[in-house]
C-alpha atoms as a PDB file:
ATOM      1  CA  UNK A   1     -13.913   4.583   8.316  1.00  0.00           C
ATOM      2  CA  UNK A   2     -13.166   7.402  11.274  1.00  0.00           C
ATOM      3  CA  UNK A   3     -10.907  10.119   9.742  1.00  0.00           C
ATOM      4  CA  UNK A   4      -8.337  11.965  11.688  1.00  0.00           C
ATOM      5  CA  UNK A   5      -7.509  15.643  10.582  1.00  0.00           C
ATOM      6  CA  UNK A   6      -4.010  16.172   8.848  1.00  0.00           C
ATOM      7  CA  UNK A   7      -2.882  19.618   8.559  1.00  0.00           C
ATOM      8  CA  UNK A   8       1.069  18.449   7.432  1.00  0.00           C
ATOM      9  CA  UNK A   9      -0.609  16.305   4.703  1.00  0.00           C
ATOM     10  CA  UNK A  10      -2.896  16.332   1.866  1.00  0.00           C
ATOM     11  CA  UNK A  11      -4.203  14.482  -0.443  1.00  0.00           C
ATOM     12  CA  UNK A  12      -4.759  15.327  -4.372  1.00  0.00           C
ATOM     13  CA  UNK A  13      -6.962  13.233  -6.988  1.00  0.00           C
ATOM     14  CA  UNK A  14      -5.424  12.007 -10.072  1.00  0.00           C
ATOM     15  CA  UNK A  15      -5.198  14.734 -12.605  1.00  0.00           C
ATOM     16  CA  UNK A  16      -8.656  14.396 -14.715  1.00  0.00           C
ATOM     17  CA  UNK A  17      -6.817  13.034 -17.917  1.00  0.00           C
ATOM     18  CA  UNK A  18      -5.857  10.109 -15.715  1.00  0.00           C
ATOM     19  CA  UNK A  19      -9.899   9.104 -14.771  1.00  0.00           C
ATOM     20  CA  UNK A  20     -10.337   7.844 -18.215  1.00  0.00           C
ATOM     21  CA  UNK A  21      -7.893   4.782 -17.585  1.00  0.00           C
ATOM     22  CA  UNK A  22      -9.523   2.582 -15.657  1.00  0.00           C
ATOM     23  CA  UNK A  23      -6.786  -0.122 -15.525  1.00  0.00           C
ATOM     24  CA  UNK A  24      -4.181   2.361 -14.468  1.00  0.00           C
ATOM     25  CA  UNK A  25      -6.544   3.776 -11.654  1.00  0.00           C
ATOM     26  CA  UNK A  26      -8.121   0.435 -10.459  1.00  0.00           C
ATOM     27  CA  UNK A  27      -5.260  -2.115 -11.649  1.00  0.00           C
ATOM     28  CA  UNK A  28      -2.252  -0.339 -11.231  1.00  0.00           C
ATOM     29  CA  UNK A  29      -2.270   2.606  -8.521  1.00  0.00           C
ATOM     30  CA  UNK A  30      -4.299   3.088  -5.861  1.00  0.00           C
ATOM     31  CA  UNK A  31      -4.244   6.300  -4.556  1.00  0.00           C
ATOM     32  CA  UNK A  32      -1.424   9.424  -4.078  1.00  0.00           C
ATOM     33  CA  UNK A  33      -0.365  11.777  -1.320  1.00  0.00           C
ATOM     34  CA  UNK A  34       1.347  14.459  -1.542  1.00  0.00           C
ATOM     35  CA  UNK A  35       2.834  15.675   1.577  1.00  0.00           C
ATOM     36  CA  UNK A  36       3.455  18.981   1.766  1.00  0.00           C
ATOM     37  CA  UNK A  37       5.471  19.467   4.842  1.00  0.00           C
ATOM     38  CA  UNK A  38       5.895  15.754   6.327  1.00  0.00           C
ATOM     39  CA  UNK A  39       7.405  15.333   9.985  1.00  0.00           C
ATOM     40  CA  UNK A  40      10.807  15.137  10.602  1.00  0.00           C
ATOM     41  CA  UNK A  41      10.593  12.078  12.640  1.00  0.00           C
ATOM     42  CA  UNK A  42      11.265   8.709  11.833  1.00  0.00           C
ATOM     43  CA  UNK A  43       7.474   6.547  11.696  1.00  0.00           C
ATOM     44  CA  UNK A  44       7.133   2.697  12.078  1.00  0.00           C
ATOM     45  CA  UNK A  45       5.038   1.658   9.132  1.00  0.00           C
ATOM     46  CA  UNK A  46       2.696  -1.442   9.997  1.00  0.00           C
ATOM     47  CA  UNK A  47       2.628  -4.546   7.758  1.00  0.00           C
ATOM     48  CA  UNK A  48       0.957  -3.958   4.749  1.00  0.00           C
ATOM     49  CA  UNK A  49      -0.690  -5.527   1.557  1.00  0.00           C
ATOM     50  CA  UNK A  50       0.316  -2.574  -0.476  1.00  0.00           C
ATOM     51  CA  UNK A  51       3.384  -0.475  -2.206  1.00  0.00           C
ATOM     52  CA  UNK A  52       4.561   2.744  -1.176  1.00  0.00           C
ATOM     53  CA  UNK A  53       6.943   4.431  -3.099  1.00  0.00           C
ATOM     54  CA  UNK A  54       8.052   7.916  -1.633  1.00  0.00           C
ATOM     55  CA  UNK A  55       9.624   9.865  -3.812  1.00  0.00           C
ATOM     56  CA  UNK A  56      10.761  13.728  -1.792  1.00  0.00           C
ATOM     57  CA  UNK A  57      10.488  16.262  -4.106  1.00  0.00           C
ATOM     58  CA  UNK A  58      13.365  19.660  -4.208  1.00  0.00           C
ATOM     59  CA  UNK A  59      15.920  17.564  -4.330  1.00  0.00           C
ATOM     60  CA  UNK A  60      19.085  18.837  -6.283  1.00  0.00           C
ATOM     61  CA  UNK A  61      20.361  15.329  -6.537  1.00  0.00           C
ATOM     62  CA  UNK A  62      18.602  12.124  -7.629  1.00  0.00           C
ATOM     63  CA  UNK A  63      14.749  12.372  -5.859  1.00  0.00           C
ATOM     64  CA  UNK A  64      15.213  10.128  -2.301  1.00  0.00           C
ATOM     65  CA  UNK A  65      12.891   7.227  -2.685  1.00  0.00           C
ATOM     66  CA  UNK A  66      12.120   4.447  -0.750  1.00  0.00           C
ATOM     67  CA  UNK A  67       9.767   1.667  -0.802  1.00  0.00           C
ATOM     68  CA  UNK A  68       9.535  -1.396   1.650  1.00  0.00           C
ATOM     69  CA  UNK A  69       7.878  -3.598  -0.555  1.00  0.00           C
ATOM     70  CA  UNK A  70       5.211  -5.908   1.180  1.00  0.00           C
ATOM     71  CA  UNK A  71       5.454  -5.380   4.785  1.00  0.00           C
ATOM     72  CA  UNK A  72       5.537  -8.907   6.959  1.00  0.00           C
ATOM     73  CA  UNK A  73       6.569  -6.605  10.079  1.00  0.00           C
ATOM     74  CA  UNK A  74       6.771  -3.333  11.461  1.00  0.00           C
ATOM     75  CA  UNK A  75       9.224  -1.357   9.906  1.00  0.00           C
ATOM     76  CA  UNK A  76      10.758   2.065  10.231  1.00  0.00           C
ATOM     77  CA  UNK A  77      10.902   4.586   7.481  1.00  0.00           C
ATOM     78  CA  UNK A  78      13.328   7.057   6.890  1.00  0.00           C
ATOM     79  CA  UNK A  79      12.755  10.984   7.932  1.00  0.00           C
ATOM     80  CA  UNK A  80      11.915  13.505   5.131  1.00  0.00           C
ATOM     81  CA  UNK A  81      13.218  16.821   4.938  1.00  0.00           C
ATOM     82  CA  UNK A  82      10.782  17.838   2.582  1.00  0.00           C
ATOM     83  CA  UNK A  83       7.959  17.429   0.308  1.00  0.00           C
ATOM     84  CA  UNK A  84       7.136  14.416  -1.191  1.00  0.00           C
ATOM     85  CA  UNK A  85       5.140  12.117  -3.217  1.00  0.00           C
ATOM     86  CA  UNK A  86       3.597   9.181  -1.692  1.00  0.00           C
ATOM     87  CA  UNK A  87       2.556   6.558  -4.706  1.00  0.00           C
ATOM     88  CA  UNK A  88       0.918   3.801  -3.923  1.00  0.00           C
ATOM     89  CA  UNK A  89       0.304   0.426  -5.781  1.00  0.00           C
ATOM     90  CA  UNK A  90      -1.557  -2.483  -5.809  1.00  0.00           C
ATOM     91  CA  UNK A  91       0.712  -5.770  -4.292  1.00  0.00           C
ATOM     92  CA  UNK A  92       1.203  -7.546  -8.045  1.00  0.00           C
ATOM     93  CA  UNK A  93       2.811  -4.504  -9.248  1.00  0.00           C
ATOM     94  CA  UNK A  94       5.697  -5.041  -7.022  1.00  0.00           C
ATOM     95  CA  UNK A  95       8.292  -5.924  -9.689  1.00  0.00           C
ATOM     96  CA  UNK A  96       7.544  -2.864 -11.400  1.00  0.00           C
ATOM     97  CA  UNK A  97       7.994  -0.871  -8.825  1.00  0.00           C
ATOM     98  CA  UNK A  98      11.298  -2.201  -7.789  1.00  0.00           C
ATOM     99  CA  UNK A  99      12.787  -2.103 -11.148  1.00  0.00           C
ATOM    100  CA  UNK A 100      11.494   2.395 -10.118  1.00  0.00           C
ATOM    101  CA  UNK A 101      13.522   2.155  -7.728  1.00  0.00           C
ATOM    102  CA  UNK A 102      16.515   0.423  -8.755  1.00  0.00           C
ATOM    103  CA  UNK A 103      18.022   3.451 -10.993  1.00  0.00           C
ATOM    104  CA  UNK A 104      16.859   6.372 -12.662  1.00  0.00           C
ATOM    105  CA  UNK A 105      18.401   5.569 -15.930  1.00  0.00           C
ATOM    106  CA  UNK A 106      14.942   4.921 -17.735  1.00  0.00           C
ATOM    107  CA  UNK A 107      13.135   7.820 -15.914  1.00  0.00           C
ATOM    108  CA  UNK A 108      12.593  10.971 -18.425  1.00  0.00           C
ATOM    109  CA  UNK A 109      14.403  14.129 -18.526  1.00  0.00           C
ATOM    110  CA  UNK A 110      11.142  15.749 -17.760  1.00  0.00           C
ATOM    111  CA  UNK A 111      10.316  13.752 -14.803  1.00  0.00           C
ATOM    112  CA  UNK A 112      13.685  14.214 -12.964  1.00  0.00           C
ATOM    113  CA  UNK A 113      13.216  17.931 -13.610  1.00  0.00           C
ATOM    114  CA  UNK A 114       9.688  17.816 -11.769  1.00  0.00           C
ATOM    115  CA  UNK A 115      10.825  15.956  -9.332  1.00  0.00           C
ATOM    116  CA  UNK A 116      13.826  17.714  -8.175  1.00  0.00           C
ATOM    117  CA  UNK A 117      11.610  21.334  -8.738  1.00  0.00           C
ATOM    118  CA  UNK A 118       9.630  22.605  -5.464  1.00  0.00           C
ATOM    119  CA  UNK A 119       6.546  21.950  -6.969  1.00  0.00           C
ATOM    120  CA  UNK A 120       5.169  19.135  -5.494  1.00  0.00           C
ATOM    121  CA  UNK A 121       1.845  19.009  -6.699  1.00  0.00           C
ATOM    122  CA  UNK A 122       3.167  19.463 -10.180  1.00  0.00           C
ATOM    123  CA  UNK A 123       6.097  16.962  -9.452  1.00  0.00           C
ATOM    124  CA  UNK A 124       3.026  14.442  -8.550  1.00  0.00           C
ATOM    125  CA  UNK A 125       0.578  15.495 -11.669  1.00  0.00           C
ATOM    126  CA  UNK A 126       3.999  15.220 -14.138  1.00  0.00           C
ATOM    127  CA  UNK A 127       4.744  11.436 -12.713  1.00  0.00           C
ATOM    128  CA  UNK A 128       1.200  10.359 -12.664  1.00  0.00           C
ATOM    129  CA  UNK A 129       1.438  11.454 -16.081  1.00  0.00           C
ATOM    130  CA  UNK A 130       4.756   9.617 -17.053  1.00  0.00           C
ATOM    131  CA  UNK A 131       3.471   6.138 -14.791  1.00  0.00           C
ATOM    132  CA  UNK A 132       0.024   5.981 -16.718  1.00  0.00           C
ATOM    133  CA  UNK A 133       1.506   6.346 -20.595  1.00  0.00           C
ATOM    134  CA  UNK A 134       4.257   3.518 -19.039  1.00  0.00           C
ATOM    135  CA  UNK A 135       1.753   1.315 -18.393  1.00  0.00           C
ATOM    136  CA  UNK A 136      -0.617   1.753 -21.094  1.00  0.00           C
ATOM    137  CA  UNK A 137       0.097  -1.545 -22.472  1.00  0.00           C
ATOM    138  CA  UNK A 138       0.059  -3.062 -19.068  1.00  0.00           C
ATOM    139  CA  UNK A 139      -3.224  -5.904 -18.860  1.00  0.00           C
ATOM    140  CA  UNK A 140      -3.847  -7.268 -15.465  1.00  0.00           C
ATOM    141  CA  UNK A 141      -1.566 -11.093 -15.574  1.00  0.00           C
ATOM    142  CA  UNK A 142      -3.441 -13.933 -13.750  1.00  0.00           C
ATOM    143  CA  UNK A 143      -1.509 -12.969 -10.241  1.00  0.00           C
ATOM    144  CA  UNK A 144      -2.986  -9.273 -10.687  1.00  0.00           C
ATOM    145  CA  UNK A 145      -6.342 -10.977 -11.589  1.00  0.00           C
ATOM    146  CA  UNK A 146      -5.942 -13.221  -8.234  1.00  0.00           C
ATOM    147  CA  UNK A 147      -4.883 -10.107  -6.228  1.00  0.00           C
ATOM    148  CA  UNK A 148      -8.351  -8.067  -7.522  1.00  0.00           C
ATOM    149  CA  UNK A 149     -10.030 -10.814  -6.259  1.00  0.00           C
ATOM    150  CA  UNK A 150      -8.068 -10.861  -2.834  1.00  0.00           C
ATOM    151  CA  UNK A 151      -8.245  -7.415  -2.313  1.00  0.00           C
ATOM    152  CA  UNK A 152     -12.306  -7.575  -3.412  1.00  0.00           C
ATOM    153  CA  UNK A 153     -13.488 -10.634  -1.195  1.00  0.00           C
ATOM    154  CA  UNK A 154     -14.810 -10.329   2.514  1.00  0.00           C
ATOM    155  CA  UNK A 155     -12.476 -13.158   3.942  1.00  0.00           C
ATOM    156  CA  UNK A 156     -10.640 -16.286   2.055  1.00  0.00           C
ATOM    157  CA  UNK A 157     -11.120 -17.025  -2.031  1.00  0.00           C
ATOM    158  CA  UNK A 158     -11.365 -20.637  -2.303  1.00  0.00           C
ATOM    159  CA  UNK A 159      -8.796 -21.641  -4.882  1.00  0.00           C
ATOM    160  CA  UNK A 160     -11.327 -23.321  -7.451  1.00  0.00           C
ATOM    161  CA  UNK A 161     -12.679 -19.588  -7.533  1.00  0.00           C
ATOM    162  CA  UNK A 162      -9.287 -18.269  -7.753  1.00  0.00           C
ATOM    163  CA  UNK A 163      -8.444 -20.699 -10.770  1.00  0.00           C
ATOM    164  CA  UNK A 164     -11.595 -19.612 -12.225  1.00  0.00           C
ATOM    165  CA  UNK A 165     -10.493 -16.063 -12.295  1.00  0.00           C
ATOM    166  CA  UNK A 166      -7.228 -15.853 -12.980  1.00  0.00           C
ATOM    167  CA  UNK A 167      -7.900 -18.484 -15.881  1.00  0.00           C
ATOM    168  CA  UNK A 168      -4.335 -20.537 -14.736  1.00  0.00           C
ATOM    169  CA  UNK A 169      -4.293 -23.330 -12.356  1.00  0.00           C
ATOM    170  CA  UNK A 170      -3.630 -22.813  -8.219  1.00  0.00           C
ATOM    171  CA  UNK A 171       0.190 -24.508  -9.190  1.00  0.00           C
ATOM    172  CA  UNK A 172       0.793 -21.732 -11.721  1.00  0.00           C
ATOM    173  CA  UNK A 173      -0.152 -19.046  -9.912  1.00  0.00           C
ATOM    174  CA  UNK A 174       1.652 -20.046  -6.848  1.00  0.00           C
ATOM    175  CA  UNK A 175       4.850 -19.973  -8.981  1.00  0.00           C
ATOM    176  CA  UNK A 176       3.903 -16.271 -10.103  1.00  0.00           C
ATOM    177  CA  UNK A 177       3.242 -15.173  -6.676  1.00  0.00           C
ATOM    178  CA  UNK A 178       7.145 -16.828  -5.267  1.00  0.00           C
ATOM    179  CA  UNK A 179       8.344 -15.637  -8.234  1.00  0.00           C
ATOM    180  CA  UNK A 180       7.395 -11.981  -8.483  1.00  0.00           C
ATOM    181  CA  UNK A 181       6.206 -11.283  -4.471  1.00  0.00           C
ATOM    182  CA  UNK A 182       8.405 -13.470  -2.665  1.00  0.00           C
ATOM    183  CA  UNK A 183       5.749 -15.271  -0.745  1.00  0.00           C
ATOM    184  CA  UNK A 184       2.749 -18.044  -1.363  1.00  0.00           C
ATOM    185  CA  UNK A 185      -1.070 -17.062  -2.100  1.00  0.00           C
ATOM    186  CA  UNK A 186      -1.814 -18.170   1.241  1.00  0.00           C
ATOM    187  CA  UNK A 187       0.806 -16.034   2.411  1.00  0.00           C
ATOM    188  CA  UNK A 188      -0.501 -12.805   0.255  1.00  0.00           C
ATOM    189  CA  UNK A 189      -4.081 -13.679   1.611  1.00  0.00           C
ATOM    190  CA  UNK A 190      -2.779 -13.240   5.438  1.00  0.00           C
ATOM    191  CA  UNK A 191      -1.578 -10.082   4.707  1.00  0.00           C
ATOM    192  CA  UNK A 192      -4.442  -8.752   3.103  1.00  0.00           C
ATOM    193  CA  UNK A 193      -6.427  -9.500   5.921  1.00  0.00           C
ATOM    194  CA  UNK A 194      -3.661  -8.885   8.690  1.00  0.00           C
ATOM    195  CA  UNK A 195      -3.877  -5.316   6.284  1.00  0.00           C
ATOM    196  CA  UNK A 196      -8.357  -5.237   7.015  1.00  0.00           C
ATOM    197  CA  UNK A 197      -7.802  -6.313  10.501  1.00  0.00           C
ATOM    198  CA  UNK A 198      -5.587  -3.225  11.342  1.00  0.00           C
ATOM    199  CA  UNK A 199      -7.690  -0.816   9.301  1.00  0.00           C
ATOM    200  CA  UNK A 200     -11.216  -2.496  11.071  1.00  0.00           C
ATOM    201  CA  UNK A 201      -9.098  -1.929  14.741  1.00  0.00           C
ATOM    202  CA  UNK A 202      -8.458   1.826  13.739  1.00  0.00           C
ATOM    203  CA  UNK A 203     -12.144   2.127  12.439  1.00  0.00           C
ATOM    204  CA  UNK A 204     -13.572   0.545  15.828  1.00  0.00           C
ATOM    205  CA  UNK A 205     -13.991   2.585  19.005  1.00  0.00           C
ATOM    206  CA  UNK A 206     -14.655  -0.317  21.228  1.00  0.00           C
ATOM    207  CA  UNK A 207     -12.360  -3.551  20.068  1.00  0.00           C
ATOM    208  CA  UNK A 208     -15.203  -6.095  19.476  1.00  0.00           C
ATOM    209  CA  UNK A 209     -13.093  -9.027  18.672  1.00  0.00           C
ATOM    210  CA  UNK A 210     -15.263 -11.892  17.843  1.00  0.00           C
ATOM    211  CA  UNK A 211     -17.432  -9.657  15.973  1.00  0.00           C
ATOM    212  CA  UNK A 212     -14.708  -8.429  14.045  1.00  0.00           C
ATOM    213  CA  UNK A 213     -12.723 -12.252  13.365  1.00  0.00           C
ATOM    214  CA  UNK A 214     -15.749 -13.437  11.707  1.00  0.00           C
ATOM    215  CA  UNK A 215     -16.410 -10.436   9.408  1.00  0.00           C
ATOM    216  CA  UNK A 216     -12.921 -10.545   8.786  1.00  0.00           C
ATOM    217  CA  UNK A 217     -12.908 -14.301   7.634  1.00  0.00           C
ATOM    218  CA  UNK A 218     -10.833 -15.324  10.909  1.00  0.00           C
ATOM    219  CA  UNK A 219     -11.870 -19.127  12.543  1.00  0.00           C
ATOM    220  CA  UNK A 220     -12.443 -17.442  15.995  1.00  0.00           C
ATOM    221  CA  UNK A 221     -11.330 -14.956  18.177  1.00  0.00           C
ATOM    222  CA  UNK A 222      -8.320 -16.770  18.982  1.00  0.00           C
ATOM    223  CA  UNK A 223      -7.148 -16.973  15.031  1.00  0.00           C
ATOM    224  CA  UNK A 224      -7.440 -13.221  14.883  1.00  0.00           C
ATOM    225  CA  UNK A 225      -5.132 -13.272  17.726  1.00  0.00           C
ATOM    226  CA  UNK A 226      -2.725 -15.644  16.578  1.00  0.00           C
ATOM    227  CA  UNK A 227      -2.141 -13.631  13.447  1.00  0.00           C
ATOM    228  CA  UNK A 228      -2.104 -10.163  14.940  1.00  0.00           C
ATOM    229  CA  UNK A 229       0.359 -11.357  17.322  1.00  0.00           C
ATOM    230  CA  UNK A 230       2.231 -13.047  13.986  1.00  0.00           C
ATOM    231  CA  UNK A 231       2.451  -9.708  12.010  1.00  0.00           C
ATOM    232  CA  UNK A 232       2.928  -7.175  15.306  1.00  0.00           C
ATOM    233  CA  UNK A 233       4.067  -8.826  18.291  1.00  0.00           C
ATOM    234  CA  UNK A 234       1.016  -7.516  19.494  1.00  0.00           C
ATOM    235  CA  UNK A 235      -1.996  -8.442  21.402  1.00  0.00           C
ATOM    236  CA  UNK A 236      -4.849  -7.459  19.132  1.00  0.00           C
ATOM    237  CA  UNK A 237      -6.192  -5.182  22.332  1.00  0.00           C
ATOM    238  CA  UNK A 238      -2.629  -3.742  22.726  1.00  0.00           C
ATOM    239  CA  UNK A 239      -2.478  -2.849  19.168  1.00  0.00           C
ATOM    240  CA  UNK A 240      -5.984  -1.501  19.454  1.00  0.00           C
ATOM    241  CA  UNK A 241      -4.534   0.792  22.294  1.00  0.00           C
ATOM    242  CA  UNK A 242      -1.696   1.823  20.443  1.00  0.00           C
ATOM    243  CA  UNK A 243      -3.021   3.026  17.736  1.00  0.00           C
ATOM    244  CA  UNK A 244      -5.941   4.773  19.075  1.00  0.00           C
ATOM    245  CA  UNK A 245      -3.502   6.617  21.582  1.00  0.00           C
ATOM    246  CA  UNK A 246      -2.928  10.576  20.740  1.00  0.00           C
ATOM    247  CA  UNK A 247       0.757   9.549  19.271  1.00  0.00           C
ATOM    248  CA  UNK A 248      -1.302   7.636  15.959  1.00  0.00           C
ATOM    249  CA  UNK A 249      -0.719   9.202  12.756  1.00  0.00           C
ATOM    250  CA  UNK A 250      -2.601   8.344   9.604  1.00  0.00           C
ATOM    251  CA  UNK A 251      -2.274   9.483   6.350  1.00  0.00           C
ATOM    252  CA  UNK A 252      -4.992  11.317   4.131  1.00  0.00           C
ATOM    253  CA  UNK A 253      -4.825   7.792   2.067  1.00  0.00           C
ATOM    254  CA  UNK A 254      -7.475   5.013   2.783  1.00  0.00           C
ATOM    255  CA  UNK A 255      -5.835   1.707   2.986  1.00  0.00           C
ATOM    256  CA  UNK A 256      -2.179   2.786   5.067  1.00  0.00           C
ATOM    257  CA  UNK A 257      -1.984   2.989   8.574  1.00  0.00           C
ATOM    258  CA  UNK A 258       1.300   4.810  10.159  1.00  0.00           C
ATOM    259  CA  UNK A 259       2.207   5.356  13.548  1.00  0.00           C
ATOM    260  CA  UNK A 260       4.539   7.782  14.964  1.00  0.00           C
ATOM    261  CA  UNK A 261       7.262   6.430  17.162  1.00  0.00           C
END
C-alpha cells in the first residue's frame, strides 16, 4: 500500500523479547506508534475494525487515554499536547481494553511511572512489556478465533466455515459477539470490509470501483456504495477525493486511516 512520509510520527517494533509470543503479537496487538510530537489539532478518525488506545505520555497526573472502541462512524478525537502511545488491538480484545481504560487501579507502579516520564519510547517498551506478561495466559476464545478468520479472508466467511473454526455453533458465537462487541457477526464482517474498502481507496490512485467491490467481496458496484455511504455519509468517489486531498493524514501504522479536519 502507497506510504505517505510522517515526520511528527514514528513508528517502533515491539521490543525483541516480545517476537517470541506469537499470540500476543498476532492474537492480541497489532501494531504500536509512538508519536513523538503529534498535532495539536483535533482529527476525525474513520470507522474502523480495530482498537486504539492512546495513552500521552509526560503527564504528571493519570496518563490521558482514550479509545473509541469499534468505530460505526466518523468520529473526532481529542488533541494531544504531547507524546503518546498509540496501542492498537485486534476487535475481540475489546473488553479488555475497556476494563484499561476504566481505572488505573490494577495498572503497576512501574507502568504509571513510565508513563507519566518523558520517555516515550521507553513509556511504550515498559507497557508492551506489562500488556504481554498480562496476557500470557490469554488463548484466542471462539469470537477471537472467528475474528482471525474475518480479518484473514478476502470477502465474506460462510458461517459453516466459521463454526468450523471457532469450534462453537453460529448461535453461540453470535451471543459472544452482542455480548462482548456490541454488534452481530454480520455486523463485525461489514466493518471489516467497510475497514479494506477505505484502506483499498487510499491505496488506489484512480478509484476503480467495480474492480475494487468484487475483490473486496461486495455484490456490485452499487453494494460498495450502499455501504460506504452507510459508514461515511459519503459517496465512495467523494471519500476517494477526500482522502487523497493534501489535508489526509495517515499514521506510520498499516491498518488506520486518519484524516485531519
Amino acid at each position: 500500500m502507497t506510504s505517505v512520509p510522517i515526520t511528527q510520527h514514528q513508528a517502533f517494533a515491539a521490543p525483541i523479547h516480545l517476537k517470541s509470543s506469537d499470540t500476543f503479537l498476532e492474537h492480541i496487538l497489532s501494531d504500536v506508534t509512538v508519536m513523538l510530537s503529534p498535532s495539536s489539532r483535533s482529527r476525525l478518525l474513520w470507522p474502523d475494525a480495530h482498537i486504539d488506545l492512546v495513552i500521552q505520555v509526560g503527564q504528571d497526573a493519570a496518563p490521558f487515554v482514550f479509545s473509541p472502541g469499534l468505530q460505526w462512524s466518523p468520529e473526532r478525537a481529542p488533541s494531544l499536547s504531547g507524546p503518546a502511545i498509540r496501542l492498537r488491538f485486534f476487535p475481540w480484545m475489546l473488553p479488555q481494553v475497556t476494563a484499561l481504560t476504566v481505572g488505573t487501579a490494577s495498572v503497576p507502579a512501574s507502568v504509571l511511572a513510565a508513563l507519566t516520564s518523558h520517555d516515550a519510547v521507553g513509556a511504550m517498551e515498559t507497557t508492551c512489556t506489562w500488556l504481554a506478561e498480562t496476557c500470557a495466559a490469554w488463548k484466542p476464545d471462539p469470537l477471537a478465533l472467528a475474528g482471525i478468520a474475518l480479518l484473514t479472508a478476502s470477502g465474506r466467511v460462510p458461517s459453516a466455515a466459521l463454526e468450523d473454526l471457532a469450534q462453537t455453533s453460529e448461535r453461540a458465537l453470535q451471543r459472544l459477539c452482542r455480548s462482548n462487541l456490541g454488534c452481530s457477526l454480520t455486523g463485525l464482517q461489514r466493518l471489516i470490509r467497510f475497514e479494506r474498502t477505505l484502506l483499498a481507496l487510499f491505496a488506489h490512485p484512480v478509484p476503480l470501483l467495480a474492480l475494487l467491490a468484487v475483490e473486496l467481496g461486495f455484490a456490485d458496484q452499487a453494494h460498495l456504495s450502499r455501504e460506504v455511504r452507510r459508514f461515511t455519509g459519503r459517496t465512495p468517489l467523494a471519500l476517494w477525493r477526500e482522502i487523497h486531498s493534501p489535508e489526509f493524514f495517515k499514521t506510520p501504522a498499516p491498518h488506520s486511516v486518519i484524516l485531519n479536519a
